[in-house]
N, C-alpha and C. Protein backbone atom coordinates (compact mmCIF):
# COMPACT_ATOMS: atom_id res chain seq x y z
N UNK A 1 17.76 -45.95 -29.81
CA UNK A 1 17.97 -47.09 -28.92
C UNK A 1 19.46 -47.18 -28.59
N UNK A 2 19.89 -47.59 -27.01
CA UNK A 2 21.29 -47.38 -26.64
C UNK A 2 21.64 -48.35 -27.42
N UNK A 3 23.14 -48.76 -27.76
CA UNK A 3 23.72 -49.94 -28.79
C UNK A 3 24.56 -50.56 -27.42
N UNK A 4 24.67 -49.84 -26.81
CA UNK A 4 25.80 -50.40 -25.72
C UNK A 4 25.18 -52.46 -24.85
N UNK A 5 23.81 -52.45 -24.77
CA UNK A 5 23.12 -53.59 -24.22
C UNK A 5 23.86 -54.73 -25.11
N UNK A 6 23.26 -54.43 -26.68
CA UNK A 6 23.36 -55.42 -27.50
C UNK A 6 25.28 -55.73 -27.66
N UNK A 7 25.88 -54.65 -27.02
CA UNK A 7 27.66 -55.08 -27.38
C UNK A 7 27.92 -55.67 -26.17
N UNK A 8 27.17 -55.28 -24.94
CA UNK A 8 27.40 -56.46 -23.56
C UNK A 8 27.67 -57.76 -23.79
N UNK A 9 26.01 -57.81 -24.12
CA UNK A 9 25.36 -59.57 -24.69
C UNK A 9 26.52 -59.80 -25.83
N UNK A 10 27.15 -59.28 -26.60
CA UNK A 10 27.57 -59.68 -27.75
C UNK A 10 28.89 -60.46 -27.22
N UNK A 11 29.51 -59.19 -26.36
CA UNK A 11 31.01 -59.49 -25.58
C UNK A 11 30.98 -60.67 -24.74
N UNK A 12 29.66 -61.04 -24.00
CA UNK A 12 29.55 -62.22 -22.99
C UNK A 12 29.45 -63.79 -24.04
N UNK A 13 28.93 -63.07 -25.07
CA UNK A 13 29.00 -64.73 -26.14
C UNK A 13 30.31 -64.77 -26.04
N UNK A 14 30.83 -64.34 -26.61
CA UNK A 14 32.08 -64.32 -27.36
C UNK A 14 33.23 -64.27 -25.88
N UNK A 15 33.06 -64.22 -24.87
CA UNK A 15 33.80 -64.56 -23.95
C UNK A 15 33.82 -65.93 -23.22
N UNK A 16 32.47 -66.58 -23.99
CA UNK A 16 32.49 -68.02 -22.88
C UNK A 16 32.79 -68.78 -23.76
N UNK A 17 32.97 -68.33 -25.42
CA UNK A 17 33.47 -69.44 -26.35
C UNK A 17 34.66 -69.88 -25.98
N UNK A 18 34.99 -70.99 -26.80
CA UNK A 18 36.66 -71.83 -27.00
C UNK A 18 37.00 -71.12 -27.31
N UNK A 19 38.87 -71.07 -27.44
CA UNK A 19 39.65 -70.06 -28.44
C UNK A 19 38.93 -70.24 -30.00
N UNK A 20 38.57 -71.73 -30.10
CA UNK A 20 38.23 -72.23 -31.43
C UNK A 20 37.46 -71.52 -32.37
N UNK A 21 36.11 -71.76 -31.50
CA UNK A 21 35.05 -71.09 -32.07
C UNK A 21 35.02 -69.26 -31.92
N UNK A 22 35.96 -68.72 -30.81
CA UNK A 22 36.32 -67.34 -30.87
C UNK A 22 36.54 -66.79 -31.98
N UNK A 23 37.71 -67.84 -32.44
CA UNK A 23 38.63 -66.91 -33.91
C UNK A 23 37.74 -67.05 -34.85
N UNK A 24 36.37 -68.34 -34.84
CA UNK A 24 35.60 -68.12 -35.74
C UNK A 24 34.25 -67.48 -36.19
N UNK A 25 34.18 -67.45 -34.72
CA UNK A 25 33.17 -65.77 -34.51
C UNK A 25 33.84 -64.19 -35.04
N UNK A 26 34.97 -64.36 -34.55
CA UNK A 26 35.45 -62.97 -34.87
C UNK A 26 35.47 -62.93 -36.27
N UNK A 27 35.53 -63.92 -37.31
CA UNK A 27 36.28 -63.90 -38.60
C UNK A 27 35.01 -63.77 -39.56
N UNK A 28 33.41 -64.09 -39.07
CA UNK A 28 31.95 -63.88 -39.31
C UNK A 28 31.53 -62.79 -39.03
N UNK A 29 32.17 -61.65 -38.13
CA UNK A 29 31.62 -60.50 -37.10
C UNK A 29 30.44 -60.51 -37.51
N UNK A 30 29.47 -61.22 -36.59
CA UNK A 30 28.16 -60.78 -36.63
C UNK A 30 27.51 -59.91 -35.83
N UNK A 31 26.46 -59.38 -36.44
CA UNK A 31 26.48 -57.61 -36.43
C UNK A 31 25.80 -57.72 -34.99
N UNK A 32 25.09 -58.21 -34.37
CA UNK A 32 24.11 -58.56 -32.97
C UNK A 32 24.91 -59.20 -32.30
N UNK A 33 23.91 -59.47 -31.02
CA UNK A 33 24.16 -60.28 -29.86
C UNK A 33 23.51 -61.52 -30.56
N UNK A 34 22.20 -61.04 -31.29
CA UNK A 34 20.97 -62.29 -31.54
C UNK A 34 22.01 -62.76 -32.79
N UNK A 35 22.44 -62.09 -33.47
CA UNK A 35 23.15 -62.64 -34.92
C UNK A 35 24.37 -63.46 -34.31
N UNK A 36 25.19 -63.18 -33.33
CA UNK A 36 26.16 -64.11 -32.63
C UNK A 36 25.76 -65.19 -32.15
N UNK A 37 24.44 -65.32 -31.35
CA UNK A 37 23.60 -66.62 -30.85
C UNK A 37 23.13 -67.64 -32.53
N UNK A 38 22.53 -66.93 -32.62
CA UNK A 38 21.89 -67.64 -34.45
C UNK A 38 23.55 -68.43 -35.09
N UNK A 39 24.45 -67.67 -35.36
CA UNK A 39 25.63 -68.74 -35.86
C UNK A 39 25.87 -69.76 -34.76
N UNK A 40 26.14 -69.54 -33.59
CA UNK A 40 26.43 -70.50 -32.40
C UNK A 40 25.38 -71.68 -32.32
N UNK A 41 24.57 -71.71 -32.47
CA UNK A 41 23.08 -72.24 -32.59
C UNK A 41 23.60 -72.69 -33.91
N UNK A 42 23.32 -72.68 -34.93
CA UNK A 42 23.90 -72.86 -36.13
C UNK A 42 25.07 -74.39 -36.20
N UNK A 43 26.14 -74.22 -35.81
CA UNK A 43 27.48 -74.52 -35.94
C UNK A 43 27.18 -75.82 -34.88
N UNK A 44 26.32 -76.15 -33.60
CA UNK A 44 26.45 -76.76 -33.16
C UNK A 44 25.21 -77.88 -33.21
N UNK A 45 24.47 -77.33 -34.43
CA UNK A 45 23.00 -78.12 -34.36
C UNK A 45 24.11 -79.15 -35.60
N UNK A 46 25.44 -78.65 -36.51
CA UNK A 46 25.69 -79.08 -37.78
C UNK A 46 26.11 -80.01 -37.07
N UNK A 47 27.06 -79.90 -35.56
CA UNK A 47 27.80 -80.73 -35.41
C UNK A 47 27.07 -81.69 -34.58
N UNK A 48 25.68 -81.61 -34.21
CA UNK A 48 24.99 -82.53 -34.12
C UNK A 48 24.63 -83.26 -34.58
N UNK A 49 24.32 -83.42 -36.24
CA UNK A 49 23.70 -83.92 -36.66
C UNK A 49 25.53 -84.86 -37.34
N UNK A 50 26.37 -84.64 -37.45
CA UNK A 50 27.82 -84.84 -38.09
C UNK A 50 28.15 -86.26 -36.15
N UNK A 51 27.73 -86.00 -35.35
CA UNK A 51 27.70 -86.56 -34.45
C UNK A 51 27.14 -87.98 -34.32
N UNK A 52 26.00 -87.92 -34.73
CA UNK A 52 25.02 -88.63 -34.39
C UNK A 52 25.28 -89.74 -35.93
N UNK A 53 25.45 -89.09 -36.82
CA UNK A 53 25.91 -90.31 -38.24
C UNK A 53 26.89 -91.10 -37.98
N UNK A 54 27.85 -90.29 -36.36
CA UNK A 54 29.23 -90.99 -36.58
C UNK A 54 29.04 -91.85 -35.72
N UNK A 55 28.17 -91.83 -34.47
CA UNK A 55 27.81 -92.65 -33.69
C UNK A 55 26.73 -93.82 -34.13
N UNK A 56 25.98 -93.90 -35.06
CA UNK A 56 25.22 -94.70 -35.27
C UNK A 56 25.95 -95.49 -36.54
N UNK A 57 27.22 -94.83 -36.91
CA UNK A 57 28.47 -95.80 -37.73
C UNK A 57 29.01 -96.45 -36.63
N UNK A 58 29.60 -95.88 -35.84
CA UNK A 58 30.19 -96.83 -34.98
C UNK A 58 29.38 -98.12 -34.20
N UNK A 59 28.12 -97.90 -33.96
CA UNK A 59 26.89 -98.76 -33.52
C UNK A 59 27.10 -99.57 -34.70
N UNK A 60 27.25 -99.58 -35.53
CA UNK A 60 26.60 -100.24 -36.89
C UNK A 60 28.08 -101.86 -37.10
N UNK A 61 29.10 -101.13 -36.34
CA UNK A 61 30.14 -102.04 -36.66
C UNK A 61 31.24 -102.64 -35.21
N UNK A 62 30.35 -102.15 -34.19
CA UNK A 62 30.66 -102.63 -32.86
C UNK A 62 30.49 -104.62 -32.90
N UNK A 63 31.59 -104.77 -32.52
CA UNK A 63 31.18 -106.63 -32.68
C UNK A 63 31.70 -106.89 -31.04
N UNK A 64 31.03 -108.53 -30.66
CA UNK A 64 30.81 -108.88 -29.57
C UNK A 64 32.85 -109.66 -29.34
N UNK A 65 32.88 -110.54 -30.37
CA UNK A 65 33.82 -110.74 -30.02
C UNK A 65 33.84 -112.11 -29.10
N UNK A 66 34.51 -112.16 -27.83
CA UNK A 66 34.89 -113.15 -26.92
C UNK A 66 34.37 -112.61 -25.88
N UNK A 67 33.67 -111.22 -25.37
CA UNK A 67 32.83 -110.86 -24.86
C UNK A 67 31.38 -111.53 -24.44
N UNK A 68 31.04 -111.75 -23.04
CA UNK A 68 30.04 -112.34 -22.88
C UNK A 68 28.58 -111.21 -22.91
N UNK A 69 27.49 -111.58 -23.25
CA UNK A 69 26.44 -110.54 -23.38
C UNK A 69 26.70 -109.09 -22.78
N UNK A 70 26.94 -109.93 -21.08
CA UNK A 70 26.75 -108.52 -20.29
C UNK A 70 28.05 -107.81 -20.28
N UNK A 71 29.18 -108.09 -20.93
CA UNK A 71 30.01 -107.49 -21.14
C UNK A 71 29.80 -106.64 -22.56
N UNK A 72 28.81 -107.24 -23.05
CA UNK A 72 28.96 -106.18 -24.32
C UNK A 72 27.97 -105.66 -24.98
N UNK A 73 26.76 -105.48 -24.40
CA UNK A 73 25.93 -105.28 -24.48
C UNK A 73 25.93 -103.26 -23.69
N UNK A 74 26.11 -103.73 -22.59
CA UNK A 74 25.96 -102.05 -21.72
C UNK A 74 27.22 -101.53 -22.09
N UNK A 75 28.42 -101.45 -22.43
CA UNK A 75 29.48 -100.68 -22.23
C UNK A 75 29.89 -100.34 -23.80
N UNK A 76 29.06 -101.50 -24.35
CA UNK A 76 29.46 -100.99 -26.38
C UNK A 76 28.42 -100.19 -26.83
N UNK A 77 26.94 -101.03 -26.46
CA UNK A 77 25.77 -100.47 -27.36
C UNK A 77 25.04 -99.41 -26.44
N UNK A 78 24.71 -99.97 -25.38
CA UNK A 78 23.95 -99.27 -24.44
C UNK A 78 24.45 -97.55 -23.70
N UNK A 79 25.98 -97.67 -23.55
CA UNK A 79 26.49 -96.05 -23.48
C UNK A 79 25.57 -95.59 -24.48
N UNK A 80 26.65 -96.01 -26.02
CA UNK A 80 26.41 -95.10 -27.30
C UNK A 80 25.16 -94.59 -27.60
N UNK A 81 23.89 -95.80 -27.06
CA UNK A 81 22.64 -94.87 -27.64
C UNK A 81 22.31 -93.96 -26.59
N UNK A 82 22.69 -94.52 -25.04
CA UNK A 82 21.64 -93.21 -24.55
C UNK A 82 22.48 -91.91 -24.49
N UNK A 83 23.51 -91.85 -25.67
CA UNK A 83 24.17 -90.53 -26.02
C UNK A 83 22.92 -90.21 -26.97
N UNK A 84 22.14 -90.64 -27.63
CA UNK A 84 21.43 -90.39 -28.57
C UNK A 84 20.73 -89.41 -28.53
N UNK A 85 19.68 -89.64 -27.30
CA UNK A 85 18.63 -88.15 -27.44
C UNK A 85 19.42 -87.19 -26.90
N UNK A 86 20.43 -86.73 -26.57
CA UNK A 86 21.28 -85.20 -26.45
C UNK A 86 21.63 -84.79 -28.06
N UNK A 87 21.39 -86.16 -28.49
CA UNK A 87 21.80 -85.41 -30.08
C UNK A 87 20.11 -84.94 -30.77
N UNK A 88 19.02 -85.05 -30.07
CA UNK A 88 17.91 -84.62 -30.73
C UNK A 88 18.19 -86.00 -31.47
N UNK A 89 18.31 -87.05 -31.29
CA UNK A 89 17.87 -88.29 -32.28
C UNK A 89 17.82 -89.28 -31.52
N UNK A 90 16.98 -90.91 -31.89
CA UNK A 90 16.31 -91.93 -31.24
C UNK A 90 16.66 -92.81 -31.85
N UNK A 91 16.57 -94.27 -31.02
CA UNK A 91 17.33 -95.33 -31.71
C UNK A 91 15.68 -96.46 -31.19
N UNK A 92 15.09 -97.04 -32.36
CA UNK A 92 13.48 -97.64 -31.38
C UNK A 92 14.62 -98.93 -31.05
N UNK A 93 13.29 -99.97 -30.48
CA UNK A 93 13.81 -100.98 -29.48
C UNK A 93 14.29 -102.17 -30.69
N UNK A 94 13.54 -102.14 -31.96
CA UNK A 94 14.05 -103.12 -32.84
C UNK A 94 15.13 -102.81 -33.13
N UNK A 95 15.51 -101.69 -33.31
CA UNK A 95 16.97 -101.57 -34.18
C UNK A 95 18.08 -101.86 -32.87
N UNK A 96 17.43 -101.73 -31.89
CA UNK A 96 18.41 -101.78 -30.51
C UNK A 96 19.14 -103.47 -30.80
N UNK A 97 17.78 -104.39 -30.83
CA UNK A 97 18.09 -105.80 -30.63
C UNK A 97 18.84 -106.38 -32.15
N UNK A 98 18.70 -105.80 -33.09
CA UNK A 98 18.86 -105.55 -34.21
C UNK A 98 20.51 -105.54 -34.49
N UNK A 99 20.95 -104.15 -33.83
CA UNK A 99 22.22 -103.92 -33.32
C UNK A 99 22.92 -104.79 -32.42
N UNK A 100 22.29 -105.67 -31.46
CA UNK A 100 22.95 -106.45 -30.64
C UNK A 100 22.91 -108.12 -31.27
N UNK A 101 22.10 -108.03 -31.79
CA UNK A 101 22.50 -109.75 -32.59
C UNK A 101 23.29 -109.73 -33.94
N UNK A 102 23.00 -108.53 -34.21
CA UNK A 102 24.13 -108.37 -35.56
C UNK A 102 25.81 -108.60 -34.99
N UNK A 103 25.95 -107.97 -33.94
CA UNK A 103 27.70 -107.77 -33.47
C UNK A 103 27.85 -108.99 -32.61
């Protein structure tokens, strides 16, 4: 089997990364194109889930303040969750109202 396909695919990952995640691909050399996707996949499901704890901390301690409802309702709570399902996670409607009479 030619090897040359799988060093294409390998070179095109590793060219659309950050410098960031570059130096930290290179420093893993994984042996594939598929083994370069699998860490990338990897690294960003962690920082999904490292995402979503930090956002539903910050939900957790958002306060209203001198703010009237509609001032603080859509621009504190309402952004932050519908960041939610891009993180693969859900916020139901009790914890919503839950979150808004608490702050």
């Amino acid at each position: 089997m030619d090897p040359r396909p799988n060093s294409i695919v390998k070179s095109w990952i590793f060219l659309t990364l950050s410098p960031t995640l570059r130096k930290r691909m290179i420093s893993t050399n994984p042996a594939s194109a598929k083994a370069a996707w699998d860490t990338i996949e990897t690294i960003f499901q962690e920082n999904k889930r490292t995402r979503t704890v930090a956002l539903k901390g910050e939900l957790r301690v958002i306060q209203m303040g001198d703010d009237t409802p509609e001032l603080y309702i859509p621009p504190k709570i309402d952004s932050s969750i519908t960041l939610l399902p891009s993180l693969a996670s859900t916020m139901d409607d009790g914890r919503f109202c839950h979150l808004c009479i608490n702050g």
